[in-house]
C-alpha atoms as a PDB file:
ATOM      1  CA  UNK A   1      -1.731  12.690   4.071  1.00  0.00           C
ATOM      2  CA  UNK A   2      -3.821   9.378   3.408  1.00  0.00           C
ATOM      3  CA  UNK A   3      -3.552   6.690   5.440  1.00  0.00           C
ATOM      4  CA  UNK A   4      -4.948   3.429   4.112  1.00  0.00           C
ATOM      5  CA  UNK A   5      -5.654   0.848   6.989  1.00  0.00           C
ATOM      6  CA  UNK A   6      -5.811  -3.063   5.377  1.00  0.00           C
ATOM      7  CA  UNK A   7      -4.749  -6.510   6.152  1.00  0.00           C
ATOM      8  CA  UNK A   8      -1.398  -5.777   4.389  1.00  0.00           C
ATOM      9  CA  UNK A   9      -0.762  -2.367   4.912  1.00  0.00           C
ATOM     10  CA  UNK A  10      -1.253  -0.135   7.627  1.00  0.00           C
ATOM     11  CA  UNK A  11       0.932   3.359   9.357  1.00  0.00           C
ATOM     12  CA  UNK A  12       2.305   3.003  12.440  1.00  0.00           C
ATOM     13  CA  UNK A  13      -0.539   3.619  15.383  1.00  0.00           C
ATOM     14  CA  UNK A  14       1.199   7.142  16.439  1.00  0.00           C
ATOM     15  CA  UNK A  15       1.024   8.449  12.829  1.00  0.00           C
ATOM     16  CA  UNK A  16      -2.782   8.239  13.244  1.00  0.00           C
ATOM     17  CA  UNK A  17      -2.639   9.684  16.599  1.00  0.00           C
ATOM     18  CA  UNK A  18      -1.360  12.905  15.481  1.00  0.00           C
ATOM     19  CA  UNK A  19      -3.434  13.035  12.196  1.00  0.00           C
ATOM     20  CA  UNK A  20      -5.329  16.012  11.499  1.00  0.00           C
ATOM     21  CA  UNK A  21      -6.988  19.277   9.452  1.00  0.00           C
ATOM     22  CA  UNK A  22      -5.891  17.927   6.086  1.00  0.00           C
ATOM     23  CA  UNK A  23      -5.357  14.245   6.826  1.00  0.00           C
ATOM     24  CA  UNK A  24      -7.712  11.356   5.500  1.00  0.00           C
ATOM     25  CA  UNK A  25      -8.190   8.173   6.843  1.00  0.00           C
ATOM     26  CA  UNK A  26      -9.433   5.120   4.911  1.00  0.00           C
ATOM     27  CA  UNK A  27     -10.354   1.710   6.461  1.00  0.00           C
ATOM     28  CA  UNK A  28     -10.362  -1.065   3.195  1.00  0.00           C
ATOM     29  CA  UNK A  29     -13.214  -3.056   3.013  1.00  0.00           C
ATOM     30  CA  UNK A  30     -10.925  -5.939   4.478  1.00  0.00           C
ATOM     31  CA  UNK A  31      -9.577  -4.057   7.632  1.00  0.00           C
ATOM     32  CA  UNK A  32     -11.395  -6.005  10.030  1.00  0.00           C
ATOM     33  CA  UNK A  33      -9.120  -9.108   9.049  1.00  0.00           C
ATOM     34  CA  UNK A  34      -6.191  -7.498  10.877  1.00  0.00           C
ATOM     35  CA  UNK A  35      -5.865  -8.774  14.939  1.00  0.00           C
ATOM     36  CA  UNK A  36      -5.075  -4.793  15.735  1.00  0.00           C
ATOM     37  CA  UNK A  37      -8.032  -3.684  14.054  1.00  0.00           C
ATOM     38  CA  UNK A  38      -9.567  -1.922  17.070  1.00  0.00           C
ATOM     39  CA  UNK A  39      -6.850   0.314  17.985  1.00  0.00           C
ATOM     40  CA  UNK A  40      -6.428   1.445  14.712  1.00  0.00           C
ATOM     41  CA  UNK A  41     -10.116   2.138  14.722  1.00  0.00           C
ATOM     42  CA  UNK A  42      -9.497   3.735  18.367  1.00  0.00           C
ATOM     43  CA  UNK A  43      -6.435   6.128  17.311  1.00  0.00           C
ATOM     44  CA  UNK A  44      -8.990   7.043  14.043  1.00  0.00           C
ATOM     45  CA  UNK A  45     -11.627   8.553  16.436  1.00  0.00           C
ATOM     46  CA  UNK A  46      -9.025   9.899  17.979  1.00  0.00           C
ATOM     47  CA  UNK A  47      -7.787  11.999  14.386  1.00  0.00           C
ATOM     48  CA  UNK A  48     -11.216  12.432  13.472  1.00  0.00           C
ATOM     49  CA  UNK A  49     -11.701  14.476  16.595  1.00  0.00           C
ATOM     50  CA  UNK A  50      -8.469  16.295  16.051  1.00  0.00           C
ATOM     51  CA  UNK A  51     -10.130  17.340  12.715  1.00  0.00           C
ATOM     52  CA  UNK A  52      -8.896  14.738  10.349  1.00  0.00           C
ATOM     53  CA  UNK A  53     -11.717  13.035   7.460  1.00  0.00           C
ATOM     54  CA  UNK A  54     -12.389   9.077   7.891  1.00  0.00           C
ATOM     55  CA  UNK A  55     -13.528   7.159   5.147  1.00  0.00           C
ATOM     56  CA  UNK A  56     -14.864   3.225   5.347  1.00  0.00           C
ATOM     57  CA  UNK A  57     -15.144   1.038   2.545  1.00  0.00           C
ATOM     58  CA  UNK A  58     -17.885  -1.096   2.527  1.00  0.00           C
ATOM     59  CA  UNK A  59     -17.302  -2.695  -0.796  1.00  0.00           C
END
């Protein structure tokens, strides 16, 4: 599954908890607007070290 983290759109925190093998991550170049921001940056390391791929736009 993909899970796009943005100022408008974003899972619920658990869903990124339990990411894994197979699951991809992307933070939007705009992701740092949201207040929450950190713990959906938290629960991605998290995923990542369950296996899952993380991807950042800069852009």
């Amino acid at each position: 599954m993909i899970y796009r983290i943005g100022p408008g759109c974003a899972p619920a925190i658990g869903d990124l908890y339990t990411a894994g093998p197979g699951d991809t991550i992307v933070f939007l170049h705009d992701a740092r607007e949201r207040t929450d921001w950190l713990r959906y940056w938290q629960a991605a390391a998290v995923a990542v070290f369950r296996g899952a791929a993380l991807t950042v736009v800069s852009a």
